[in-house]
C-alpha atoms as a PDB file:
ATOM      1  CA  UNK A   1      -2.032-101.480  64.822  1.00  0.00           C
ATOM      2  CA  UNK A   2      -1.980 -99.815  61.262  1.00  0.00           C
ATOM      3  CA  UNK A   3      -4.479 -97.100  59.704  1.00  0.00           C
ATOM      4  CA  UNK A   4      -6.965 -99.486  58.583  1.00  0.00           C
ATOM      5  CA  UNK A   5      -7.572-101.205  62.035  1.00  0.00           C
ATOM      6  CA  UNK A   6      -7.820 -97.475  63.577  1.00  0.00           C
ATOM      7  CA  UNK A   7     -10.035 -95.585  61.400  1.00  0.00           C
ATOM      8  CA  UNK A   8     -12.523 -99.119  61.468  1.00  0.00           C
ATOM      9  CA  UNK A   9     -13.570 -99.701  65.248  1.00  0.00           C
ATOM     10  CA  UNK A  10     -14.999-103.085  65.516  1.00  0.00           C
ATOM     11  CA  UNK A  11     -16.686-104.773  67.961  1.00  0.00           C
ATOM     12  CA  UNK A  12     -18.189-108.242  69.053  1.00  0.00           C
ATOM     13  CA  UNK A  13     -21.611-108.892  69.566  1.00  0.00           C
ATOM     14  CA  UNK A  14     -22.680-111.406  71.985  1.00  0.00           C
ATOM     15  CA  UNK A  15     -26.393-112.199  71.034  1.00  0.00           C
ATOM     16  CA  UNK A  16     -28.538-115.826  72.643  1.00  0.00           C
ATOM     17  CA  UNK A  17     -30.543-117.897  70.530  1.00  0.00           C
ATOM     18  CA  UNK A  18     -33.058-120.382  71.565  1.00  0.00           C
ATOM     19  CA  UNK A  19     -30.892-122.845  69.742  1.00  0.00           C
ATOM     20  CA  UNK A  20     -28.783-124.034  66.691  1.00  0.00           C
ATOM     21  CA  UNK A  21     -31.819-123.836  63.840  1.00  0.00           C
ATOM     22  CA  UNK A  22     -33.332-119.958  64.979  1.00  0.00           C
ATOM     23  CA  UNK A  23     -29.164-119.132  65.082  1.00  0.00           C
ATOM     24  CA  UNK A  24     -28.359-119.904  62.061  1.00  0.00           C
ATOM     25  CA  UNK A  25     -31.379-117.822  60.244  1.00  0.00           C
ATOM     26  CA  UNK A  26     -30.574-114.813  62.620  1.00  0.00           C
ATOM     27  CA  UNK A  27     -26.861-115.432  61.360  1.00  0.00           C
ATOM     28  CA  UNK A  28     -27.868-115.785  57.516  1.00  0.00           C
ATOM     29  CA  UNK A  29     -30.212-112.804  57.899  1.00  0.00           C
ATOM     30  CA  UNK A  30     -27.285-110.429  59.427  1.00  0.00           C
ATOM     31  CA  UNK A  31     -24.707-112.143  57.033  1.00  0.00           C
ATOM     32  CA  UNK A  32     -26.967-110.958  54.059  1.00  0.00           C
ATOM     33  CA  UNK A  33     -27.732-107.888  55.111  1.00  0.00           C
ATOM     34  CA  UNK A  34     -23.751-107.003  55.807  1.00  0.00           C
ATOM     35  CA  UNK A  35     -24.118-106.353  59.385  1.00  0.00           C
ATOM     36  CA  UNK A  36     -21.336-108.301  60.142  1.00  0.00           C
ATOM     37  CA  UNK A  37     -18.399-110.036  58.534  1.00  0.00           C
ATOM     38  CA  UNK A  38     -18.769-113.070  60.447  1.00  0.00           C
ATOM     39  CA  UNK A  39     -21.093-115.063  63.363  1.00  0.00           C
ATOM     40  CA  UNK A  40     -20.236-118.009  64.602  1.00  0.00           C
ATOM     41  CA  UNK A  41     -23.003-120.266  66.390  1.00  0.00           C
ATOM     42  CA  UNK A  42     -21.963-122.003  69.814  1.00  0.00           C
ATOM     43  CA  UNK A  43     -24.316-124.615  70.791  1.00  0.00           C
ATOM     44  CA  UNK A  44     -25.146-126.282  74.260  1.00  0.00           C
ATOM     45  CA  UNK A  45     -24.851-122.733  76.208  1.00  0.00           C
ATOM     46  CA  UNK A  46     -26.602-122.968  79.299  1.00  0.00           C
ATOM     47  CA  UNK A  47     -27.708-119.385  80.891  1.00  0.00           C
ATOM     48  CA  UNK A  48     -29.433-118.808  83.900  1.00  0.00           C
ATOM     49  CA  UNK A  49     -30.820-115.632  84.554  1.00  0.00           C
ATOM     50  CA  UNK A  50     -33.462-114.053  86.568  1.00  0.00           C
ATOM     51  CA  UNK A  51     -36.889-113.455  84.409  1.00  0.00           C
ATOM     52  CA  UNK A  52     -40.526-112.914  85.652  1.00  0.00           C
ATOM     53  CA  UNK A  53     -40.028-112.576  89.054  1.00  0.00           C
ATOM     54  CA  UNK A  54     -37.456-115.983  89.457  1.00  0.00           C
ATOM     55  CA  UNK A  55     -34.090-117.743  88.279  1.00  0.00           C
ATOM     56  CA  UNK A  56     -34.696-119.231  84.985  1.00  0.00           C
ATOM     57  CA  UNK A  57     -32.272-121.943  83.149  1.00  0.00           C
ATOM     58  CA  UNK A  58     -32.686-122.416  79.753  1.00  0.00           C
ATOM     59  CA  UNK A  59     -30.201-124.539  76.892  1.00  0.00           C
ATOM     60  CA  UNK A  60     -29.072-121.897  74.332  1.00  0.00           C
ATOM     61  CA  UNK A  61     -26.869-120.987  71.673  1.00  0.00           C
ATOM     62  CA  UNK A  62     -25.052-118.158  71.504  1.00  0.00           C
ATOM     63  CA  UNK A  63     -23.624-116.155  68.398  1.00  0.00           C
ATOM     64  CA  UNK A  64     -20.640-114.440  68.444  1.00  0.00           C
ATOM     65  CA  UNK A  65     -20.789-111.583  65.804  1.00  0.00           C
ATOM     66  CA  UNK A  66     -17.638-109.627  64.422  1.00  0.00           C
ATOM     67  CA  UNK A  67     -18.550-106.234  62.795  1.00  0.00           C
ATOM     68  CA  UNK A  68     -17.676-102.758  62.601  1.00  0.00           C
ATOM     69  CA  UNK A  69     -18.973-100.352  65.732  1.00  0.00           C
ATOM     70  CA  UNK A  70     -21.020 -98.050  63.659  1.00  0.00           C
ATOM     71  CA  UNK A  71     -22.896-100.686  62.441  1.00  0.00           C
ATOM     72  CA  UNK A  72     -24.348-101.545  65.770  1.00  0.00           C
ATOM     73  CA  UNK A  73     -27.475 -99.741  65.845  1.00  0.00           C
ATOM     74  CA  UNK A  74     -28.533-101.111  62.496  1.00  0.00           C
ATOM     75  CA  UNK A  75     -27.622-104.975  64.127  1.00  0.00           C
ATOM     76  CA  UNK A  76     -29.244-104.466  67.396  1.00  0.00           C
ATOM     77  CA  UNK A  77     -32.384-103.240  65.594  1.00  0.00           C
ATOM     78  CA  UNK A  78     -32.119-105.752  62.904  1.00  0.00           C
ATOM     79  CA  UNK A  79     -31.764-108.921  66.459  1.00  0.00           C
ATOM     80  CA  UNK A  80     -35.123-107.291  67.896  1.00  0.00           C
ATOM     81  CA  UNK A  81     -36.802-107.270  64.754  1.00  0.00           C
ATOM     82  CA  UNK A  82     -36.173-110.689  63.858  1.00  0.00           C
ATOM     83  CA  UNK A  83     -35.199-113.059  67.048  1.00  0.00           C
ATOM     84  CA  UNK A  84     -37.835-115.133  69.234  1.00  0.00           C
ATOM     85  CA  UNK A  85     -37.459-113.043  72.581  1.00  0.00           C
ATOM     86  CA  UNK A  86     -39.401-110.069  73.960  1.00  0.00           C
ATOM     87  CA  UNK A  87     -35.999-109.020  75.136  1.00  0.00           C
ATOM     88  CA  UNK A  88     -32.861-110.470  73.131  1.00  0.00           C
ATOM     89  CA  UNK A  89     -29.453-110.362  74.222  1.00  0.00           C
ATOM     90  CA  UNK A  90     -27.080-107.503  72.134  1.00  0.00           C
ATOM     91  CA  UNK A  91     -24.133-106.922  73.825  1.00  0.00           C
ATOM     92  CA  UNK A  92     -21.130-105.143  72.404  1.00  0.00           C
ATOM     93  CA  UNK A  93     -17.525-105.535  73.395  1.00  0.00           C
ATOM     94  CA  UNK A  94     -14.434-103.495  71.449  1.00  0.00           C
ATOM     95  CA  UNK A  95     -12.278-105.538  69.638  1.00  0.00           C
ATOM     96  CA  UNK A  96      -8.932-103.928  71.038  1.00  0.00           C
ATOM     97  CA  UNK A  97      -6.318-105.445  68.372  1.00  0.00           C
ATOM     98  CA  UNK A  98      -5.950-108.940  65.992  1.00  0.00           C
ATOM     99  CA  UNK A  99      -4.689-110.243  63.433  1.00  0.00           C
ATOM    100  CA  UNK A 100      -4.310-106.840  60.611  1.00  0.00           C
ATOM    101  CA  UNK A 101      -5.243-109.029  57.862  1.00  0.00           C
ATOM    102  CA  UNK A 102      -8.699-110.594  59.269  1.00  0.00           C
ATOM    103  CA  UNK A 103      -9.546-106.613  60.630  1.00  0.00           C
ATOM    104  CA  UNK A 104      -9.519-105.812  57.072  1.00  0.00           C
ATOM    105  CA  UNK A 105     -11.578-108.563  55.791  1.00  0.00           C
ATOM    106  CA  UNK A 106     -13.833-107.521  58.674  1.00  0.00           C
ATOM    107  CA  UNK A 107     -13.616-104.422  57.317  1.00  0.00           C
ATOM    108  CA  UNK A 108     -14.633-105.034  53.578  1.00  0.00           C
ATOM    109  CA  UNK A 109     -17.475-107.596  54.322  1.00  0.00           C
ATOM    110  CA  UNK A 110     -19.102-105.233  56.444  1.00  0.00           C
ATOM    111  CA  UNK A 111     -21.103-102.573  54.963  1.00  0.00           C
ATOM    112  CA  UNK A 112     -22.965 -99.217  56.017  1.00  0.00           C
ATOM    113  CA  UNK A 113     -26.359 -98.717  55.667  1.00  0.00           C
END
């Protein structure tokens, strides 16, 4: 990996959505504010999960968000502020290597706050 993937940790951001519509506001929203580079919206996820005492099931979507690391805190607080659940989904995962050329994009449509 080259200087510009190294110096630039990035990450992906798992984050649930009630469905397609409240995604893709939460996605315009981050988009706008340069929290990420990218989110894609998958629709028709199915989670079940244990909430209020018993195993819930609910039909979701789920984003998939590509930014830089240090601009996690900013996203996570941005999700909370602006997403449907007490308690939203913001998980982060390192993005370990890729294609040089989309890092860098990544890189440059991402700002800092």
């Amino acid at each position: 990996m080259d200087s510009a993937s190294t110096t630039v940790p990035f990450i992906v951001v798992f984050v649930t959505v009630p469905n397609r519509e409240a995604g893709k506001k939460l996605a315009g929203s981050i988009i706008s504010e340069k929290l990420a580079a990218c989110v894609n919206i998958v629709p028709g996820v199915e989670s079940v999960y244990w909430w209020e005492e018993k195993v819930q099931s609910d039909a979701e979507a789920l984003l998939i968000i590509k930014t830089r690391e240090s601009l996690l805190d900013s996203l996570t607080e941005h999700v909370k502020a602006n997403h449907e659940y007490d308690v939203p989904e913001v998980i982060a995962l390192a993005i370990q290597g890729g294609n040089l050329k989309y890092l860098e994009w990544l890189k440059n449509s991402t700002g800092e706050n």
